[in-house]
N, C-alpha and C. Protein backbone atom coordinates (compact mmCIF):
# COMPACT_ATOMS: atom_id res chain seq x y z
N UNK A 1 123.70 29.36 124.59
CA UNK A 1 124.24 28.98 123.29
C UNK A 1 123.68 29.89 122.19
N UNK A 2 122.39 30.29 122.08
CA UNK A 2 121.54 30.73 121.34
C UNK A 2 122.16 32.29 121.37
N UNK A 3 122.33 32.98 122.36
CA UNK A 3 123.06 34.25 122.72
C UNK A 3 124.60 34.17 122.14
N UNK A 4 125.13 33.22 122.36
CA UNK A 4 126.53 33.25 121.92
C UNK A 4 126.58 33.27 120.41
N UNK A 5 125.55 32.20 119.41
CA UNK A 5 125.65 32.43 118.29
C UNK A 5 124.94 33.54 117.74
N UNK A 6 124.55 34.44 118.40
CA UNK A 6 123.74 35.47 117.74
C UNK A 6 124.81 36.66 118.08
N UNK A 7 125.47 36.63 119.05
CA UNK A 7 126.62 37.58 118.82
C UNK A 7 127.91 37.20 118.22
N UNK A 8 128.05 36.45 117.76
CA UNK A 8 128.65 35.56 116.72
C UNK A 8 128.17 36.41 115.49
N UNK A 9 127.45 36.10 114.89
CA UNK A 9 126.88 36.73 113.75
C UNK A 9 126.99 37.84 113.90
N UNK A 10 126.97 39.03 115.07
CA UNK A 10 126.89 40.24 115.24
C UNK A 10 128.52 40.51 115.08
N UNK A 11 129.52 40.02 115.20
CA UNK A 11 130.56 40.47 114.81
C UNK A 11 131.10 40.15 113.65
N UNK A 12 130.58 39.69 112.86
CA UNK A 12 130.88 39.22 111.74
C UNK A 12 130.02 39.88 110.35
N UNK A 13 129.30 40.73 111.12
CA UNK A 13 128.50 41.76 110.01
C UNK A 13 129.74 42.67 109.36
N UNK A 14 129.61 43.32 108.24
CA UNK A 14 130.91 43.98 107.85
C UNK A 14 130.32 45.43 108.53
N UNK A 15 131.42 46.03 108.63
CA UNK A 15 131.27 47.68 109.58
C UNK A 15 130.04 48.31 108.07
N UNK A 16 129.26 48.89 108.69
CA UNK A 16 128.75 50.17 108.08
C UNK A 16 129.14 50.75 107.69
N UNK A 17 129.65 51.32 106.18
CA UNK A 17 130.29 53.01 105.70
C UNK A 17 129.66 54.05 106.54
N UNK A 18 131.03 54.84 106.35
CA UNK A 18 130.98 55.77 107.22
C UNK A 18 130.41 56.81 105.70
N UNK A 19 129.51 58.01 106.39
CA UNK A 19 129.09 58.76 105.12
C UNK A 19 130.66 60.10 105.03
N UNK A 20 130.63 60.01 103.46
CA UNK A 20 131.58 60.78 103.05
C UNK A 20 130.86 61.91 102.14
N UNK A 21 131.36 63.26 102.74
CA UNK A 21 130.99 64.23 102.24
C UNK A 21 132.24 65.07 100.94
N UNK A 22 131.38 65.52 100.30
CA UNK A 22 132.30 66.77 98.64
C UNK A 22 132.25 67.86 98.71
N UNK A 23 132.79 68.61 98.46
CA UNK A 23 132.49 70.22 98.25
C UNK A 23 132.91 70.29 97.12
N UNK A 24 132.48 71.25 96.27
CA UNK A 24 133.14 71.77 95.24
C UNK A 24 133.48 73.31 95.14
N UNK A 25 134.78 73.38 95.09
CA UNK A 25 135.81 74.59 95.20
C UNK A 25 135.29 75.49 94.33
N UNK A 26 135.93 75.48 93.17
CA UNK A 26 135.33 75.83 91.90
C UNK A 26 137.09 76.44 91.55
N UNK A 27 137.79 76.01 90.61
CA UNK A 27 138.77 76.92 90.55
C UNK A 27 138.80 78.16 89.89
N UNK A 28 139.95 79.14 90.58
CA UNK A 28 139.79 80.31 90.13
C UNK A 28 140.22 80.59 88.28
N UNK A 29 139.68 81.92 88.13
CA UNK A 29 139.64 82.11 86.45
C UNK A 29 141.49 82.34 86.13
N UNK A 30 141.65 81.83 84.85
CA UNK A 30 142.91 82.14 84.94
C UNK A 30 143.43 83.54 85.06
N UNK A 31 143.07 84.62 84.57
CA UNK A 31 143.21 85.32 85.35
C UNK A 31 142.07 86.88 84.85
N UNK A 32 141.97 87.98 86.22
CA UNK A 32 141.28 89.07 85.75
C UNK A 32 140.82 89.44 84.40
N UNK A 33 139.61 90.40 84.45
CA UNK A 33 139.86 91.49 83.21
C UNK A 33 140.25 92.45 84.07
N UNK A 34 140.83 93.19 83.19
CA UNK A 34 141.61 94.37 83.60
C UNK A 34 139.99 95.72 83.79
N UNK A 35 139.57 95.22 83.10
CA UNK A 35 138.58 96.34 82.64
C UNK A 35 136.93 95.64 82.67
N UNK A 36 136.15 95.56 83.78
CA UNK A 36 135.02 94.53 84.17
C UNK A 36 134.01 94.36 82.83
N UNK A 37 133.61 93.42 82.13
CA UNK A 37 133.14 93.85 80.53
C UNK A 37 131.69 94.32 81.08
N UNK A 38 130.93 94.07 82.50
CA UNK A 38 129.52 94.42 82.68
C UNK A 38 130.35 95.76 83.55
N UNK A 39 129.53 97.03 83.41
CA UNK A 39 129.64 98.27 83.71
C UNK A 39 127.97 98.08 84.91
N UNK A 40 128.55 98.17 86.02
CA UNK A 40 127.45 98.17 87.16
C UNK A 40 127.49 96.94 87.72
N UNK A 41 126.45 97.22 88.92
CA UNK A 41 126.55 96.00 89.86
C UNK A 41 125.62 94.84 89.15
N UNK A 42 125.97 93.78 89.30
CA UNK A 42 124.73 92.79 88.52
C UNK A 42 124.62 91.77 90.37
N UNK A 43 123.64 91.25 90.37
CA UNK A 43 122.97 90.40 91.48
C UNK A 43 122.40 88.99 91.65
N UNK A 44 123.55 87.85 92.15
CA UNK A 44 123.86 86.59 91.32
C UNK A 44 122.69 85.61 92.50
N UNK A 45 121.67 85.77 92.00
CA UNK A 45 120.57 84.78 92.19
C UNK A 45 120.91 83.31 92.65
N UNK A 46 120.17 82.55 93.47
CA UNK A 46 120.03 81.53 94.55
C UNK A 46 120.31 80.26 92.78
N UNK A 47 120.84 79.31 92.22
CA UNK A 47 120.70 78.94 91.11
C UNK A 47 118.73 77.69 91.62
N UNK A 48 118.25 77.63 91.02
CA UNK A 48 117.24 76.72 90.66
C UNK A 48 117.55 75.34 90.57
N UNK A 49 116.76 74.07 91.02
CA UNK A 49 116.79 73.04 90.35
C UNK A 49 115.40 72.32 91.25
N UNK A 50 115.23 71.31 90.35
CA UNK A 50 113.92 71.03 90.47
C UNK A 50 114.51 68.88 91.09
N UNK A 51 113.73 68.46 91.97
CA UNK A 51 113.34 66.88 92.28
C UNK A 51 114.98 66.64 93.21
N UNK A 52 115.64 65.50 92.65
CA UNK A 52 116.63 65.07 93.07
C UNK A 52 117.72 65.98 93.01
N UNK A 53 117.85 66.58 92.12
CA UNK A 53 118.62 67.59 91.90
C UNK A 53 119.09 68.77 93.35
N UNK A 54 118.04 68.85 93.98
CA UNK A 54 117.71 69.77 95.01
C UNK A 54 118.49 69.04 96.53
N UNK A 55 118.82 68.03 95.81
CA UNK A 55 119.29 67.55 97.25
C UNK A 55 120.83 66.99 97.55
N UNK A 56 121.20 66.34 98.40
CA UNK A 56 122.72 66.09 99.11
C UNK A 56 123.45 65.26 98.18
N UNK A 57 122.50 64.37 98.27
CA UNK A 57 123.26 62.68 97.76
C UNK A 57 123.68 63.06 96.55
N UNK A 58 125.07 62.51 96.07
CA UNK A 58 125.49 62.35 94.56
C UNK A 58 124.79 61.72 93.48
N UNK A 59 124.23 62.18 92.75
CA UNK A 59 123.58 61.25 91.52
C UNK A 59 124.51 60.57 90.79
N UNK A 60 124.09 59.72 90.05
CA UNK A 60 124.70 58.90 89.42
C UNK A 60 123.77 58.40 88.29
N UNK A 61 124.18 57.61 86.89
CA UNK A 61 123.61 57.20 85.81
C UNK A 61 124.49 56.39 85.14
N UNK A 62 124.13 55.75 84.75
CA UNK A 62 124.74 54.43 83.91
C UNK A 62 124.85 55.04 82.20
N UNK A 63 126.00 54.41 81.21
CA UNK A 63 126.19 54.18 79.95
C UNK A 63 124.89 53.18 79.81
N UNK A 64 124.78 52.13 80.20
CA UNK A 64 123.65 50.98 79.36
C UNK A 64 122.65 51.47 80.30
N UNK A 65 121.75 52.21 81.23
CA UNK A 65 120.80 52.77 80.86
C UNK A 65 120.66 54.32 81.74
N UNK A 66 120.82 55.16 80.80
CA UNK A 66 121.07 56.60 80.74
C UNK A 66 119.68 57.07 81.10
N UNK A 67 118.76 56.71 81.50
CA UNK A 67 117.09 57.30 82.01
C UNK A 67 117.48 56.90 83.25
N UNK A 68 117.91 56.41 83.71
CA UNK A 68 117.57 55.90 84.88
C UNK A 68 118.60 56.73 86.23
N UNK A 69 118.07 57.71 87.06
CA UNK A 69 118.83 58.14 87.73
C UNK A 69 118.33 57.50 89.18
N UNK A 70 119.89 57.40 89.86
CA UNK A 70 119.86 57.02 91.30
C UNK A 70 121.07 58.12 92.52
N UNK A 71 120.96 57.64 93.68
CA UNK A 71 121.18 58.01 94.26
C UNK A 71 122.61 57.48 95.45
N UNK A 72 123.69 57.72 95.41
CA UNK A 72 124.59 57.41 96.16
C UNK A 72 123.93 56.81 97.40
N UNK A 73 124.38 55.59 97.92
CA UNK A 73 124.38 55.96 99.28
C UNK A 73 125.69 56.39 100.42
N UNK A 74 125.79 57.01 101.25
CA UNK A 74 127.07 57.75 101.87
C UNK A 74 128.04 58.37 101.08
N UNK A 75 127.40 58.69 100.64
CA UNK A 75 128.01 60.08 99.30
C UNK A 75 127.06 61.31 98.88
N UNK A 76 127.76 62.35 99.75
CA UNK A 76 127.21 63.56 100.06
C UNK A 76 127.62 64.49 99.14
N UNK A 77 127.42 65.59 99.32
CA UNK A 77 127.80 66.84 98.56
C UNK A 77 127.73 67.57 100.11
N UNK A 78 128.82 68.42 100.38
CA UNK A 78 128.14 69.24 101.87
C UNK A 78 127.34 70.67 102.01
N UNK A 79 126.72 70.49 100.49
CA UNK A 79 125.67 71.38 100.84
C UNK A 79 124.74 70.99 99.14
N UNK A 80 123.60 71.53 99.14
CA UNK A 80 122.36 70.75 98.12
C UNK A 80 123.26 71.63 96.96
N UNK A 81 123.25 70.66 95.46
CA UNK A 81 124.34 71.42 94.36
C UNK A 81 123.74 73.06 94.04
N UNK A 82 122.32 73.08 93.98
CA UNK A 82 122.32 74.78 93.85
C UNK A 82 123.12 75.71 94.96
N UNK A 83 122.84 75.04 96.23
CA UNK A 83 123.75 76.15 96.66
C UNK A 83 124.99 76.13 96.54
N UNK A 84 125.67 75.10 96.36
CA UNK A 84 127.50 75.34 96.50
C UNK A 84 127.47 76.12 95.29
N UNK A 85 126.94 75.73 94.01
CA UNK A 85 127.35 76.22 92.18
C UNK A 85 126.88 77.91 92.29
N UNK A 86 125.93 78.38 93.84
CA UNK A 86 125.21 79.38 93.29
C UNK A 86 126.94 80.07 94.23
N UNK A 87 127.26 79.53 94.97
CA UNK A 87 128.59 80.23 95.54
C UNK A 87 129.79 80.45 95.12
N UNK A 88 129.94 78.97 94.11
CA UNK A 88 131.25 79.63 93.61
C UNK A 88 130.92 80.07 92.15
N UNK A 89 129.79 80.16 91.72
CA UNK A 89 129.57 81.59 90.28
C UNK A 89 129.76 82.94 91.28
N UNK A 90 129.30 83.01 92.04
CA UNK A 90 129.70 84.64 93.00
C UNK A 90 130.83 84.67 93.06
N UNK A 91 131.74 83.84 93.55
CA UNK A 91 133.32 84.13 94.01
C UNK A 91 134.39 84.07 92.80
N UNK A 92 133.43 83.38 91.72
CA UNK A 92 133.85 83.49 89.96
C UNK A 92 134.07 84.58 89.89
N UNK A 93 132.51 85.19 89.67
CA UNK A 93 132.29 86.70 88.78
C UNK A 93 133.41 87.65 89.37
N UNK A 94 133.64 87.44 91.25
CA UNK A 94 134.28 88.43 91.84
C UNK A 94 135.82 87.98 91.00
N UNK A 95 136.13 87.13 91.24
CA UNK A 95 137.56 86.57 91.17
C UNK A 95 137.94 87.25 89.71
N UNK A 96 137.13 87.01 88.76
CA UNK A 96 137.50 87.25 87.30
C UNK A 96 137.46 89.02 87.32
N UNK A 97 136.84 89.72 87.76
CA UNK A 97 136.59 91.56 87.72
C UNK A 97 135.35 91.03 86.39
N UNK A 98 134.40 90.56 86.75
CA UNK A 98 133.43 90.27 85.36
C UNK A 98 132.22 92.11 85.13
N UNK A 99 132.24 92.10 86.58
CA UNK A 99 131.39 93.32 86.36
C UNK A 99 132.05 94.62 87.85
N UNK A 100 131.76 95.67 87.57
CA UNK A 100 132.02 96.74 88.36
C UNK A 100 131.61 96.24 89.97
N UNK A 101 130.38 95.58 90.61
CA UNK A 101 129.98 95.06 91.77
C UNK A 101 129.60 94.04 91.38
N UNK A 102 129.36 92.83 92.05
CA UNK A 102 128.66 91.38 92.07
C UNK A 102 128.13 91.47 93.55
N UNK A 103 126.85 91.38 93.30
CA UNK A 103 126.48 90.63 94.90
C UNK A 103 125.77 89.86 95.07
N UNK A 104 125.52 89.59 95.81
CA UNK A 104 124.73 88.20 96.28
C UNK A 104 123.51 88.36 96.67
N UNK A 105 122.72 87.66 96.27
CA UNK A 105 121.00 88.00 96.24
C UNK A 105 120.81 87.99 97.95
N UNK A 106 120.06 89.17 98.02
CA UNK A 106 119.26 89.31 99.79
C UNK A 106 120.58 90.48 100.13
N UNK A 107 121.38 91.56 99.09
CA UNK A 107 122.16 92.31 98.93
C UNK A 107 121.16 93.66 98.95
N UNK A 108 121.70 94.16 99.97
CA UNK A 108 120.69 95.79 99.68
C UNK A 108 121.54 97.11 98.85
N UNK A 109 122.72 96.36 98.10
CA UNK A 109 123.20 97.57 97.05
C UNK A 109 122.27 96.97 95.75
N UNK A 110 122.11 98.44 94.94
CA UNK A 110 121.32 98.56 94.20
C UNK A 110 121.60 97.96 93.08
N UNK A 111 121.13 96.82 92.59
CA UNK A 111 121.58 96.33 91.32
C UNK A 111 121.46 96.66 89.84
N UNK A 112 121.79 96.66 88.66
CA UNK A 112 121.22 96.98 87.54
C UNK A 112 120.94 95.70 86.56
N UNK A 113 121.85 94.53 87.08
CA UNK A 113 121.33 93.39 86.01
C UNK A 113 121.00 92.37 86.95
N UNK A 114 120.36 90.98 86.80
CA UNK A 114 120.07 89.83 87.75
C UNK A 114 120.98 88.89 86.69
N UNK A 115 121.27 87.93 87.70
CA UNK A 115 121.89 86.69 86.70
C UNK A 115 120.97 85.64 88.31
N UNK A 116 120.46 84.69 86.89
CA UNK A 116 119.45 83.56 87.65
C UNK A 116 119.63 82.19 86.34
N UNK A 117 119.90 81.05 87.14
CA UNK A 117 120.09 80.27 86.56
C UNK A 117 118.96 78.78 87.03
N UNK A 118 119.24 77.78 86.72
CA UNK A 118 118.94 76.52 86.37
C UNK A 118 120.01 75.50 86.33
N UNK A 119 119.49 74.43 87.35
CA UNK A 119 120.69 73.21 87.49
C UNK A 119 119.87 72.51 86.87
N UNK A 120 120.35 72.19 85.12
CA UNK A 120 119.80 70.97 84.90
C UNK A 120 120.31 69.61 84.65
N UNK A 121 121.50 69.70 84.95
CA UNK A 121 122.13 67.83 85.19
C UNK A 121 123.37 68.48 85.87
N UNK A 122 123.60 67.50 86.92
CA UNK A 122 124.53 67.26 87.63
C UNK A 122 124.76 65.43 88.16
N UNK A 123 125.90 65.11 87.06
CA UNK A 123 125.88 63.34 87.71
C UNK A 123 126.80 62.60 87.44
N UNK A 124 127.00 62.00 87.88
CA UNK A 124 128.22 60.51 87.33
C UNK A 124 127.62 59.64 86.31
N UNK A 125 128.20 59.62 85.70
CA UNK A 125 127.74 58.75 84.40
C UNK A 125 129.03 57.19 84.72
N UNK A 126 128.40 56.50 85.00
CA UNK A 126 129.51 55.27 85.20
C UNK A 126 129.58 54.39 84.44
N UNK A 127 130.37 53.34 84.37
CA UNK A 127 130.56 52.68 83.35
C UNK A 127 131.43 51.67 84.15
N UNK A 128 131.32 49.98 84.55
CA UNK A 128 131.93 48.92 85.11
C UNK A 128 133.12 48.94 84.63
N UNK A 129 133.91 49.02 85.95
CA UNK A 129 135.10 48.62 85.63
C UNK A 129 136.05 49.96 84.81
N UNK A 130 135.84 51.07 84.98
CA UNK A 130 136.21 52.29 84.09
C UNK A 130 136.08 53.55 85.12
N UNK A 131 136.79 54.41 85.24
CA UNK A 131 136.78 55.68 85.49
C UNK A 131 135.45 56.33 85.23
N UNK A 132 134.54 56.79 86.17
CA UNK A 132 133.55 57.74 85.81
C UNK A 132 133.44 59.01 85.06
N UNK A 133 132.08 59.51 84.42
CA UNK A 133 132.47 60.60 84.00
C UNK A 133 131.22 61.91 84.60
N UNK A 134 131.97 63.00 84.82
CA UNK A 134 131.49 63.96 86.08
C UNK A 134 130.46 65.29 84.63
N UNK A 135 129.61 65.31 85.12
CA UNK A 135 128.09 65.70 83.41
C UNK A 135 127.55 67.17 84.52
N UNK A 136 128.00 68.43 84.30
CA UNK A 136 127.37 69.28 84.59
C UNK A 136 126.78 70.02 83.25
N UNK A 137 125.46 70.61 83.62
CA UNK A 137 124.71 71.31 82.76
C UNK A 137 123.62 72.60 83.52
N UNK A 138 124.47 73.82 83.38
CA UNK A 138 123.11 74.63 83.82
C UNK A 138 122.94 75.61 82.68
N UNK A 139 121.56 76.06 83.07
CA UNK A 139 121.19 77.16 82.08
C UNK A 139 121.41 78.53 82.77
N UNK A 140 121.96 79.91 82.38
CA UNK A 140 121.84 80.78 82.93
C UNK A 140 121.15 81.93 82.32
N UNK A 141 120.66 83.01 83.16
CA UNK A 141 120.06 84.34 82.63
C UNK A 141 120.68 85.35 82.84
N UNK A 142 121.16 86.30 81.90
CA UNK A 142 121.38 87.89 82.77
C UNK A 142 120.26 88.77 82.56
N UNK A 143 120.13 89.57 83.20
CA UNK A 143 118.59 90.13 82.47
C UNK A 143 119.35 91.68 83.09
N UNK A 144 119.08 92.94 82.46
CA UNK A 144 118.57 94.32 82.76
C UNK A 144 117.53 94.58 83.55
N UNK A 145 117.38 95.05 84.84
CA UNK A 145 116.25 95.20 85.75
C UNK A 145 115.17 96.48 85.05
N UNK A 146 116.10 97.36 84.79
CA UNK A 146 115.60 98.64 83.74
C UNK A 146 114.32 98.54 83.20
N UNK A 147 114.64 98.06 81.97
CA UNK A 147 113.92 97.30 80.98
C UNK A 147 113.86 95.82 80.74
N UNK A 148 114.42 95.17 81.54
CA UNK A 148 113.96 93.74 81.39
C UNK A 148 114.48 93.09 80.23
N UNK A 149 115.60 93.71 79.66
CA UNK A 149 116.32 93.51 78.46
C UNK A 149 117.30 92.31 78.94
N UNK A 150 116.93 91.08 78.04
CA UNK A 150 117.50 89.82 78.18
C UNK A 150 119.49 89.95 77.63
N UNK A 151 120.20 90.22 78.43
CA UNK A 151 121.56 90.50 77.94
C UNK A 151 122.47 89.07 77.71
N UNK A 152 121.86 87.90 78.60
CA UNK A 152 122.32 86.39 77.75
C UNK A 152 121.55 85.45 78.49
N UNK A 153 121.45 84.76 77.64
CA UNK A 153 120.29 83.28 77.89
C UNK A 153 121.32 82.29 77.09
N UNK A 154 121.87 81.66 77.76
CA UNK A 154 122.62 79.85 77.32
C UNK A 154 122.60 79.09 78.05
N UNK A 155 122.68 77.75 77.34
CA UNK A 155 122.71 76.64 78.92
C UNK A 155 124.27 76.27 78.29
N UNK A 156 124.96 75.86 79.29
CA UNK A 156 126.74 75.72 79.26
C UNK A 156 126.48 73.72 80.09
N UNK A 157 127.35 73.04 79.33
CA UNK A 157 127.27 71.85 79.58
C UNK A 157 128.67 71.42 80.01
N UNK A 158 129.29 71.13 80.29
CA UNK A 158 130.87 70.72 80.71
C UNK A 158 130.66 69.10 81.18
N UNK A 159 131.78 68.45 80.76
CA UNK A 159 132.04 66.42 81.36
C UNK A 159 133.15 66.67 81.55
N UNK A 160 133.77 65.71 82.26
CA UNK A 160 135.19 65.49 82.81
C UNK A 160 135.57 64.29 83.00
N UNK A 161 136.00 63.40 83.09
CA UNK A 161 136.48 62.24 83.06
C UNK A 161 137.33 62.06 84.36
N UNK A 162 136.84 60.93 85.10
CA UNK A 162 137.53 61.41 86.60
C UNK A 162 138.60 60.36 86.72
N UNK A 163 140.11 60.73 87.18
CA UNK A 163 141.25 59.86 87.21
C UNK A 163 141.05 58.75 87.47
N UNK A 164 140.35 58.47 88.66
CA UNK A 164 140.39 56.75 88.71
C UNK A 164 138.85 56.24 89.57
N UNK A 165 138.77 55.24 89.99
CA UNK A 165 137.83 54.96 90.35
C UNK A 165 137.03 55.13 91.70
N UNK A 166 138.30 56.15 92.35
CA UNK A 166 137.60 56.93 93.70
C UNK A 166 136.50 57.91 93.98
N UNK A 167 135.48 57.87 94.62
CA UNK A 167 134.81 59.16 94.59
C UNK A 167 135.35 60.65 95.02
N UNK A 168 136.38 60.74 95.23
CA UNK A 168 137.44 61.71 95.55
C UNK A 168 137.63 62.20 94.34
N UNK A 169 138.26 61.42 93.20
CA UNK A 169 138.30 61.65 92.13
C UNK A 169 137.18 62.14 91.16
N UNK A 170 136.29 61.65 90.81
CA UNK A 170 135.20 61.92 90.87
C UNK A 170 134.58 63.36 91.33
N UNK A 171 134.87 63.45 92.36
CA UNK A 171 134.70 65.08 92.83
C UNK A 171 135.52 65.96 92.25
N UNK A 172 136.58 65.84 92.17
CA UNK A 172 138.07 66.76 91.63
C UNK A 172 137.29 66.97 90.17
N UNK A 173 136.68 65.52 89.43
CA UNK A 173 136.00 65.80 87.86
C UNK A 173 135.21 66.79 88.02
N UNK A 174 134.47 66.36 89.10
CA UNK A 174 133.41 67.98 89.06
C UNK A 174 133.55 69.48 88.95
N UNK A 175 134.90 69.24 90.03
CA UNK A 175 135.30 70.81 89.51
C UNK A 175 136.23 70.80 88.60
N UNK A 176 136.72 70.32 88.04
CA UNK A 176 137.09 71.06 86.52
C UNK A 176 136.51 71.11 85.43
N UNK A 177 135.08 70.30 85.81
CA UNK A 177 133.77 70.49 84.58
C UNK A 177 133.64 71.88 84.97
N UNK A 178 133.01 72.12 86.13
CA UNK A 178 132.61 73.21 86.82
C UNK A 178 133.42 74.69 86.10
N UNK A 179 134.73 74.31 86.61
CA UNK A 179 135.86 75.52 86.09
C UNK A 179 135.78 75.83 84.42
N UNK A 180 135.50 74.67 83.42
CA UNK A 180 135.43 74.99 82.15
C UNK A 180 134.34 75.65 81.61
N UNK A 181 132.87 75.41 82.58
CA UNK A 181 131.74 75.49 82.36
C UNK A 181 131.96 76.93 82.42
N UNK A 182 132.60 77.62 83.86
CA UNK A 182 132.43 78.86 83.85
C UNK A 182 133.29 79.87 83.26
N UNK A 183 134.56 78.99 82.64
CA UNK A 183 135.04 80.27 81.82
C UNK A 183 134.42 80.27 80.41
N UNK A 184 133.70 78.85 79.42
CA UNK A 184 132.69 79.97 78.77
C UNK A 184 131.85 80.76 79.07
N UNK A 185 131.57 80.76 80.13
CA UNK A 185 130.25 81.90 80.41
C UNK A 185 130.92 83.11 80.59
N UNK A 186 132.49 83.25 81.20
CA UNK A 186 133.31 84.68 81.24
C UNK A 186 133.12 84.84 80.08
N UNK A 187 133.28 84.05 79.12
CA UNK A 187 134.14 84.87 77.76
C UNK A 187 132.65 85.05 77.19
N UNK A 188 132.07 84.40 77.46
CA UNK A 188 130.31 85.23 76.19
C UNK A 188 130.25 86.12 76.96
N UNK A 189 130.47 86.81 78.52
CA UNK A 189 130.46 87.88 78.99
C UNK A 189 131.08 89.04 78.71
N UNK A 190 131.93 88.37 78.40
CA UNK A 190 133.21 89.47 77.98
C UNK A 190 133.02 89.89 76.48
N UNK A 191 132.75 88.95 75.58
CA UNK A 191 132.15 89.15 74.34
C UNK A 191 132.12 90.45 73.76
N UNK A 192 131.14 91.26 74.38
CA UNK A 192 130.47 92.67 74.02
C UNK A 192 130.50 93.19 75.69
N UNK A 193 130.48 94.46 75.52
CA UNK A 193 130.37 95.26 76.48
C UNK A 193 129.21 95.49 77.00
N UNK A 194 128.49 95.14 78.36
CA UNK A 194 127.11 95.38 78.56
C UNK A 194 126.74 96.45 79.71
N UNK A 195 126.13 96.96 80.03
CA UNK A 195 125.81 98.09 80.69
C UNK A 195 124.56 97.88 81.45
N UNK A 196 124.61 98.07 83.05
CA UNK A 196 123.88 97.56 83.70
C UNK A 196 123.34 98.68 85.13
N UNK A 197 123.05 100.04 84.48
CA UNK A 197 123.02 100.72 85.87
C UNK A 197 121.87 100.66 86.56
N UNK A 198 122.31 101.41 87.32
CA UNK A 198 121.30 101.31 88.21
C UNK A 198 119.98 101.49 87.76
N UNK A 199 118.94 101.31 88.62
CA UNK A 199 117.64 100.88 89.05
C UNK A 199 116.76 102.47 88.71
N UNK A 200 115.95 102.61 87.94
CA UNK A 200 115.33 103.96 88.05
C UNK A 200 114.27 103.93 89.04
N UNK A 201 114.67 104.19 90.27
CA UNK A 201 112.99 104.67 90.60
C UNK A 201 112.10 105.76 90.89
């Protein structure tokens, strides 16, 4: 009897979520420069982030209390957010013609500028009963290897408001924060003309 009601109870547990994984695409720039505004190869650094940040699970944060960060459970990202954001700024820079070469750090062509950044918020900001909202913020660097001449230092913040109350949706917010985030950073690139040759040694 004792066996029968204990597998009793065992079918009546609700199923376990299954874990669901995100990627983020990043969409492409609307379109080329004709003419790359960085002159030389520049070399797009691993991006940084420090604690939770560094890892799988989706963050999340509340409207009524905004300190307080947590952690999805079965809600992934399929790879830690520095690396997907450090992949599609590479396939950006390429996609847009931002500079003469782009490569990817652990690249043995010779670079003339570094671009190295900082993930400092990536999260759902939720709110009961309401559509989430998708909060990216990184800081980036370009620097001259030359002289060490700082060519831009900004942090770029982008939100998105995600269609409905799916984490699917939710993801889709991410990348079009993502996509807005990075065409200001084209256009302060594009700005002025910067010059990045090679390496004297």
């Amino acid at each position: 009897m004792l066996a029968a009601l204990l597998a009793l109870a065992a079918c009546s547990q609700p199923p376990v979520p299954r874990d669901q994984f995100y990627r983020l695409a990043g969409a492409p720039p609307p379109q080329p420069y004709q003419t790359p505004p960085i002159e030389g190869t520049v070399v797009v650094e691993r991006l940084r982030a420090d604690g939770l940040l560094s890892q799988r699970p989706i963050l999340y944060t509340s409207r009524e209390w905004p300190n307080r960060l947590e952690q999805h459970n079965y809600q992934y990202w399929v790879e830690s957010p520095p690396e997907m954001l450090s992949a599609v700024l590479l396939d950006y820079m390429r996609a847009a013609n931002l500079a003469t070469d782009v490569a990817e750090a652990g690249s043995r062509r010779p670079a003339g500028c570094r671009l190295t950044g900082t993930l400092r918020r990536m999260e759902q900001v939720v709110t009961a009963g309401a559509p989430s909202l998708a909060v990216i913020e990184v800081e980036l660097m370009l620097e001259r290897i030359n002289d060490r001449a700082l060519l831009l230092h900004r942090t770029y913040r982008a939100e998105q408001p995600a269609a409905d109350l799916d984490m699917a949706a939710t993801a889709q917010a991410f990348d079009s924060a993502l996509a807005a985030l990075l065409a200001r950073f084209a256009s302060d690139l594009a700005a002025a003309p910067l010059a990045c040759p090679a390496p004297i040694r």
